[in-house]
C-alpha atoms as a PDB file:
ATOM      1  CA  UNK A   1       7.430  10.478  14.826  1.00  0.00           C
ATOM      2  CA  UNK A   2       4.879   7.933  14.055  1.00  0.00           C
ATOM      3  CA  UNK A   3       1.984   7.333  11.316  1.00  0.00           C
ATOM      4  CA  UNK A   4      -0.819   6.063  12.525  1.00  0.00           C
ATOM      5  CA  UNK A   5      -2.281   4.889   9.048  1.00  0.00           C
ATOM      6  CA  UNK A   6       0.909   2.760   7.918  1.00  0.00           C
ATOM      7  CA  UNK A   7       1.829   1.920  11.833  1.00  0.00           C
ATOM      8  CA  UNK A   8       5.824   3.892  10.223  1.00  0.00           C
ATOM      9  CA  UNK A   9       8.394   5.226  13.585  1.00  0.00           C
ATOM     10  CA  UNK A  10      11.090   6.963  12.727  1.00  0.00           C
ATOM     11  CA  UNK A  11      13.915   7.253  14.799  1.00  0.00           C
ATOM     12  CA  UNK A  12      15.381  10.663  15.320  1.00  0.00           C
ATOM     13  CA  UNK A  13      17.991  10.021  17.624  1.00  0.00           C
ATOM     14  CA  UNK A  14      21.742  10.383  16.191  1.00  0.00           C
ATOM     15  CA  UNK A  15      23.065   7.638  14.509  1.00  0.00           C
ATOM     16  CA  UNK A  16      19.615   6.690  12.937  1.00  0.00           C
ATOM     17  CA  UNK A  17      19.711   5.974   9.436  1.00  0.00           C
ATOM     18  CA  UNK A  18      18.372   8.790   7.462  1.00  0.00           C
ATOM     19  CA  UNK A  19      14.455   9.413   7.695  1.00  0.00           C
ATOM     20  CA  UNK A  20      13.816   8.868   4.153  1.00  0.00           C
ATOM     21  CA  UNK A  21      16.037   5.701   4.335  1.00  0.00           C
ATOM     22  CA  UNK A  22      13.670   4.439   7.267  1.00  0.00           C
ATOM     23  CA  UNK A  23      10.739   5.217   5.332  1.00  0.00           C
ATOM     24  CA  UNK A  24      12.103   2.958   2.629  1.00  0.00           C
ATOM     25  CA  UNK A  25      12.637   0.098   4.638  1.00  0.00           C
ATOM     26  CA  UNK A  26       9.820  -0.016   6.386  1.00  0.00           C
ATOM     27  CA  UNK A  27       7.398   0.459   3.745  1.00  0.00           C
ATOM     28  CA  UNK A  28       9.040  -2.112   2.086  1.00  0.00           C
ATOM     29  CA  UNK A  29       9.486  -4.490   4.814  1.00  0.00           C
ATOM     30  CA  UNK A  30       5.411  -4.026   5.175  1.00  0.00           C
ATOM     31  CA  UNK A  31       4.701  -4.819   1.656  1.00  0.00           C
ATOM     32  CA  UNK A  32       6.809  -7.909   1.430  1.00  0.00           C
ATOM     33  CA  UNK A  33       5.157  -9.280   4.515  1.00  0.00           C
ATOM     34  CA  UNK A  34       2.184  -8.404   3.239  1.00  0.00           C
ATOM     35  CA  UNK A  35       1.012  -6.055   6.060  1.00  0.00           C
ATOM     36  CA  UNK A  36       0.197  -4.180   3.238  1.00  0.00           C
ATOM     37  CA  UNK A  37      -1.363  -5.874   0.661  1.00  0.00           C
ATOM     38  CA  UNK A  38      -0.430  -5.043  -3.168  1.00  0.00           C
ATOM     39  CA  UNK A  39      -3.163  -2.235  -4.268  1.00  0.00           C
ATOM     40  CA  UNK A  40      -3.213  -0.813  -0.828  1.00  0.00           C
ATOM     41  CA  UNK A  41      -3.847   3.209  -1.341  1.00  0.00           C
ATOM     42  CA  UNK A  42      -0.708   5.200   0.084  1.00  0.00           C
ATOM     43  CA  UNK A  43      -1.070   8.556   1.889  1.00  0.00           C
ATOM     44  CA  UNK A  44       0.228  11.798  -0.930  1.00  0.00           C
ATOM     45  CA  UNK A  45       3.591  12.826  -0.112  1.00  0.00           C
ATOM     46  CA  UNK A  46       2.589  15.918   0.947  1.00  0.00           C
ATOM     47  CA  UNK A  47      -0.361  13.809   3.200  1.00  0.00           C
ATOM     48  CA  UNK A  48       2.358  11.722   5.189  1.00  0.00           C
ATOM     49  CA  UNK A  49       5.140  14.003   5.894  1.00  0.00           C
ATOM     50  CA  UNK A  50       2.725  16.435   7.521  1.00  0.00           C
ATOM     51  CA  UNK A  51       1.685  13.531   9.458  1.00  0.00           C
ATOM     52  CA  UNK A  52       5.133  12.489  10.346  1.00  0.00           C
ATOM     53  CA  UNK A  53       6.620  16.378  10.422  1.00  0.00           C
ATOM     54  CA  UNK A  54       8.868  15.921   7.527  1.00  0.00           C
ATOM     55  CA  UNK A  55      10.083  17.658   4.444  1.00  0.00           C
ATOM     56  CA  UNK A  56       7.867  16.702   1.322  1.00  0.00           C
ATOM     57  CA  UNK A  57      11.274  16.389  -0.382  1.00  0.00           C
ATOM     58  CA  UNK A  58      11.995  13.183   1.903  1.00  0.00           C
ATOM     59  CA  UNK A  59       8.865  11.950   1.292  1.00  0.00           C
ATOM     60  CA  UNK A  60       9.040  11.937  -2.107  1.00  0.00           C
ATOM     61  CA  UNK A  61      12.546  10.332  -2.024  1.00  0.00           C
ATOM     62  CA  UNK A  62      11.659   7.548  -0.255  1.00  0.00           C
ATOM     63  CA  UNK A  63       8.648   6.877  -2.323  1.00  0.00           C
ATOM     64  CA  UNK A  64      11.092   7.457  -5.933  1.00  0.00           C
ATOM     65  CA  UNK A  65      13.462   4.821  -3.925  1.00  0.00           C
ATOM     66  CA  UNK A  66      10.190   2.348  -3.461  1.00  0.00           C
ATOM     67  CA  UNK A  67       9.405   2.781  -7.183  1.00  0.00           C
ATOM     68  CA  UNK A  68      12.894   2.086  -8.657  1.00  0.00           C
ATOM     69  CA  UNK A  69      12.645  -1.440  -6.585  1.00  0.00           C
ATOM     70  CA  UNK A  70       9.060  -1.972  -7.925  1.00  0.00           C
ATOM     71  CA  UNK A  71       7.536  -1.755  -4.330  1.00  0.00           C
ATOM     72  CA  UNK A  72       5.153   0.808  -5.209  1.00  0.00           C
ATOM     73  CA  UNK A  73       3.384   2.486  -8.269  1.00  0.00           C
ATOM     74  CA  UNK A  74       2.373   5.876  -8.599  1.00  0.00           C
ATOM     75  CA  UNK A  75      -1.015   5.650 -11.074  1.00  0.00           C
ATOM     76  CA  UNK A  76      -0.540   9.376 -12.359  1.00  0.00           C
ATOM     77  CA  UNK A  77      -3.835  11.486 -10.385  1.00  0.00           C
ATOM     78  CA  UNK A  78      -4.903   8.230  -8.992  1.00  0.00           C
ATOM     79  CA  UNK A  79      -2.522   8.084  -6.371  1.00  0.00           C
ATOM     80  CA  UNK A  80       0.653   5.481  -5.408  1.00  0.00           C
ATOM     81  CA  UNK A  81       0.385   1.975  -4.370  1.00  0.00           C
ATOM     82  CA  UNK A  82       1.535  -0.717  -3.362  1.00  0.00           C
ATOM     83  CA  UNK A  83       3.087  -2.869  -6.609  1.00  0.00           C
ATOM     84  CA  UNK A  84       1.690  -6.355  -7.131  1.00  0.00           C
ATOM     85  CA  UNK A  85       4.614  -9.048  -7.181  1.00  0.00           C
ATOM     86  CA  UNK A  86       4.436 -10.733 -11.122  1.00  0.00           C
ATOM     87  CA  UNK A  87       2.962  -9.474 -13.559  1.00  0.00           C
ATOM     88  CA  UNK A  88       0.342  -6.403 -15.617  1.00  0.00           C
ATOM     89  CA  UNK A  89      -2.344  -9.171 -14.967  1.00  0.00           C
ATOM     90  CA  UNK A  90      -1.015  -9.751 -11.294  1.00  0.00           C
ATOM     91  CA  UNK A  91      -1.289  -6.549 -10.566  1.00  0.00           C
ATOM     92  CA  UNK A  92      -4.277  -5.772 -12.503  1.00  0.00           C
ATOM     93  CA  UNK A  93      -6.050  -8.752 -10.487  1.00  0.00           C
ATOM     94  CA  UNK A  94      -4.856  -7.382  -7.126  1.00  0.00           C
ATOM     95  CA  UNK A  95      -6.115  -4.297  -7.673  1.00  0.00           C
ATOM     96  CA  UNK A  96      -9.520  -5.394  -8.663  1.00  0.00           C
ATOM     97  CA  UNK A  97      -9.523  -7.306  -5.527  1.00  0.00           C
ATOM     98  CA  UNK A  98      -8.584  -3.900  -3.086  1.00  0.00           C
ATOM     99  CA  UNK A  99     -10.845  -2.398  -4.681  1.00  0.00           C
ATOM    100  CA  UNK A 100     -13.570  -4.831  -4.164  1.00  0.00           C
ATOM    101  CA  UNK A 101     -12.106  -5.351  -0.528  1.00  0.00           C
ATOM    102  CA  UNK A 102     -12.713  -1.424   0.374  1.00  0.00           C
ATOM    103  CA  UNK A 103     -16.541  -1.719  -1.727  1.00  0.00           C
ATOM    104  CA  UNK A 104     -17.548  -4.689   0.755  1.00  0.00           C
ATOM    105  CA  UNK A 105     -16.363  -2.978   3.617  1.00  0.00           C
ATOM    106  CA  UNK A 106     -18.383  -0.018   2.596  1.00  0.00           C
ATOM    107  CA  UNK A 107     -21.438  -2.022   2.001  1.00  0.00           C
ATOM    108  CA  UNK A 108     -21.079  -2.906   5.665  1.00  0.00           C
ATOM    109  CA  UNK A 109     -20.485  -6.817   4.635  1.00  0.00           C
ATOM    110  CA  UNK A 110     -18.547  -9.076   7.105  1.00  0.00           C
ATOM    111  CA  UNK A 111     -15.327 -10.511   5.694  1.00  0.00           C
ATOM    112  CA  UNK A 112     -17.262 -13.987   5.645  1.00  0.00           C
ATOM    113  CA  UNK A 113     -19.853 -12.426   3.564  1.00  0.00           C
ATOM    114  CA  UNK A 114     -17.805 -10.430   1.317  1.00  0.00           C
ATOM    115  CA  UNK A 115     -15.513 -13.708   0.741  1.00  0.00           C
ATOM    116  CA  UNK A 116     -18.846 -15.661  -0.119  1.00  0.00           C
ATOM    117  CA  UNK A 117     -19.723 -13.097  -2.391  1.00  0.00           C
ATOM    118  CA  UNK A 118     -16.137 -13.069  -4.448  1.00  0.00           C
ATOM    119  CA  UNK A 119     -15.713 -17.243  -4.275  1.00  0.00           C
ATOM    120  CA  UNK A 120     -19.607 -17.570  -5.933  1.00  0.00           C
ATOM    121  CA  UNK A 121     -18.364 -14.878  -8.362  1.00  0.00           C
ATOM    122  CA  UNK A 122     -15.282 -17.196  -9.176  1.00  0.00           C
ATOM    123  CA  UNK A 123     -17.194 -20.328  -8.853  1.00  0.00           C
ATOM    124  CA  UNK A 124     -19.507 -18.862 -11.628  1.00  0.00           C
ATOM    125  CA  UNK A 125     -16.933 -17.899 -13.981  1.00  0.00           C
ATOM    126  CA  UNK A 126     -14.365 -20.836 -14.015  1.00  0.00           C
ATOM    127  CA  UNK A 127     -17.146 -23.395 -13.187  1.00  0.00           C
ATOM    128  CA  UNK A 128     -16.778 -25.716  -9.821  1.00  0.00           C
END
Protein backbone atom coordinates (compact mmCIF):
# COMPACT_ATOMS: atom_id res chain seq x y z
CA UNK A 1 0.00 0.00 0.00
CA UNK A 2 1.40 3.28 -0.93
CA UNK A 3 0.36 7.16 -0.67
CA UNK A 4 1.09 8.97 -3.34
CA UNK A 5 0.76 12.49 -1.56
CA UNK A 6 3.27 11.71 1.45
CA UNK A 7 5.42 9.13 -0.92
CA UNK A 8 4.27 6.42 2.79
CA UNK A 9 4.73 2.11 1.80
CA UNK A 10 3.64 -0.01 4.11
CA UNK A 11 4.75 -3.34 4.33
CA UNK A 12 2.19 -6.04 4.72
CA UNK A 13 4.16 -8.97 4.66
CA UNK A 14 4.47 -10.97 8.15
CA UNK A 15 6.87 -9.86 10.41
CA UNK A 16 6.32 -6.11 9.44
CA UNK A 17 6.00 -3.88 12.21
CA UNK A 18 2.48 -2.91 12.74
CA UNK A 19 0.89 -0.49 10.02
CA UNK A 20 0.19 2.22 12.34
CA UNK A 21 3.76 1.79 13.77
CA UNK A 22 5.10 2.30 10.06
CA UNK A 23 3.02 5.19 9.63
CA UNK A 24 4.69 6.67 12.67
CA UNK A 25 8.04 6.27 11.61
CA UNK A 26 7.86 7.33 8.46
CA UNK A 27 5.99 10.39 8.91
CA UNK A 28 8.33 11.19 11.35
CA UNK A 29 11.42 10.25 9.65
CA UNK A 30 9.96 12.77 6.74
CA UNK A 31 9.48 15.62 9.01
CA UNK A 32 12.83 15.47 10.68
CA UNK A 33 14.51 15.42 7.32
CA UNK A 34 12.52 17.93 6.35
CA UNK A 35 10.85 16.21 3.33
CA UNK A 36 8.09 17.67 4.88
CA UNK A 37 8.47 20.94 5.93
CA UNK A 38 6.87 22.15 9.42
CA UNK A 39 3.22 23.62 8.39
CA UNK A 40 2.89 21.11 5.66
CA UNK A 41 -1.12 20.26 5.46
CA UNK A 42 -1.66 16.40 6.30
CA UNK A 43 -4.32 14.29 4.53
CA UNK A 44 -7.74 13.69 7.38
CA UNK A 45 -7.51 10.41 8.87
CA UNK A 46 -10.32 9.29 7.27
CA UNK A 47 -8.56 10.93 3.75
CA UNK A 48 -5.32 8.68 4.07
CA UNK A 49 -6.43 5.38 5.21
CA UNK A 50 -8.87 5.20 2.31
CA UNK A 51 -5.94 5.98 0.29
CA UNK A 52 -3.77 3.42 1.87
CA UNK A 53 -6.90 0.77 2.59
CA UNK A 54 -6.68 1.01 6.27
CA UNK A 55 -8.82 1.23 9.33
CA UNK A 56 -9.46 4.99 10.34
CA UNK A 57 -8.71 3.66 13.84
CA UNK A 58 -4.92 3.10 12.70
CA UNK A 59 -4.84 6.18 11.22
CA UNK A 60 -5.75 8.02 13.93
CA UNK A 61 -3.28 6.11 16.19
CA UNK A 62 -0.47 6.83 14.39
CA UNK A 63 -1.28 10.44 14.07
CA UNK A 64 -2.17 10.54 18.38
CA UNK A 65 1.48 8.74 18.48
CA UNK A 66 2.97 11.79 16.13
CA UNK A 67 1.28 14.32 18.46
CA UNK A 68 2.47 12.95 21.86
CA UNK A 69 6.23 13.34 20.27
CA UNK A 70 5.33 16.89 19.02
CA UNK A 71 5.74 15.82 15.28
CA UNK A 72 2.47 17.01 14.31
CA UNK A 73 -0.44 19.37 15.44
CA UNK A 74 -3.92 18.93 14.89
CA UNK A 75 -5.37 22.87 14.62
CA UNK A 76 -9.02 21.79 15.74
CA UNK A 77 -11.30 22.16 12.02
CA UNK A 78 -8.22 23.42 10.42
CA UNK A 79 -6.67 20.27 9.95
CA UNK A 80 -3.12 18.48 11.36
CA UNK A 81 0.32 19.47 10.55
CA UNK A 82 3.39 19.14 10.64
CA UNK A 83 4.87 20.75 14.22
CA UNK A 84 7.52 23.44 13.88
CA UNK A 85 10.79 22.45 15.91
CA UNK A 86 11.15 25.51 18.89
CA UNK A 87 8.89 27.47 19.75
CA UNK A 88 4.75 29.30 19.51
CA UNK A 89 6.73 31.95 17.41
CA UNK A 90 8.68 29.12 15.48
CA UNK A 91 5.88 27.62 14.60
CA UNK A 92 3.78 30.56 14.13
CA UNK A 93 6.60 31.85 11.58
CA UNK A 94 6.64 28.52 9.72
CA UNK A 95 3.30 28.51 9.19
CA UNK A 96 3.08 31.95 7.81
CA UNK A 97 5.73 30.90 5.49
CA UNK A 98 3.57 27.47 4.08
CA UNK A 99 1.11 29.41 3.78
CA UNK A 100 2.73 32.02 1.74
CA UNK A 101 4.65 29.09 -0.08
CA UNK A 102 1.14 27.44 -1.33
CA UNK A 103 -0.26 31.51 -2.17
CA UNK A 104 2.90 31.98 -4.58
CA UNK A 105 2.48 28.80 -6.09
CA UNK A 106 -1.09 29.66 -6.74
CA UNK A 107 -0.27 32.98 -8.15
CA UNK A 108 1.69 30.96 -10.69
CA UNK A 109 5.14 32.69 -9.34
CA UNK A 110 8.46 30.78 -9.89
CA UNK A 111 10.27 29.86 -6.68
CA UNK A 112 12.90 32.65 -7.73
CA UNK A 113 10.15 35.08 -7.87
CA UNK A 114 8.25 34.12 -4.92
CA UNK A 115 11.73 34.12 -2.86
CA UNK A 116 12.34 37.77 -4.26
CA UNK A 117 9.09 38.69 -3.20
CA UNK A 118 9.48 37.30 0.68
CA UNK A 119 13.47 38.55 1.01
CA UNK A 120 12.21 42.42 -0.21
CA UNK A 121 9.39 41.86 2.33
CA UNK A 122 12.14 41.05 5.03
CA UNK A 123 14.57 43.47 3.70
CA UNK A 124 11.79 46.14 4.27
CA UNK A 125 10.94 45.28 7.68
CA UNK A 126 14.34 44.63 9.49
CA UNK A 127 16.15 47.16 7.18
CA UNK A 128 19.35 45.88 4.95
Amino acid sequence: MTSTNLKLALDGSAGAAAPYEQLRAQISGQARSGRLPAGFKLPTVRGLAEELGLAANTVAKAYRALEADGVIETRGRNGTFIAAEGGTADREAATAAQAYAERAHRLGLTREAAEAAAAAALRARYGG
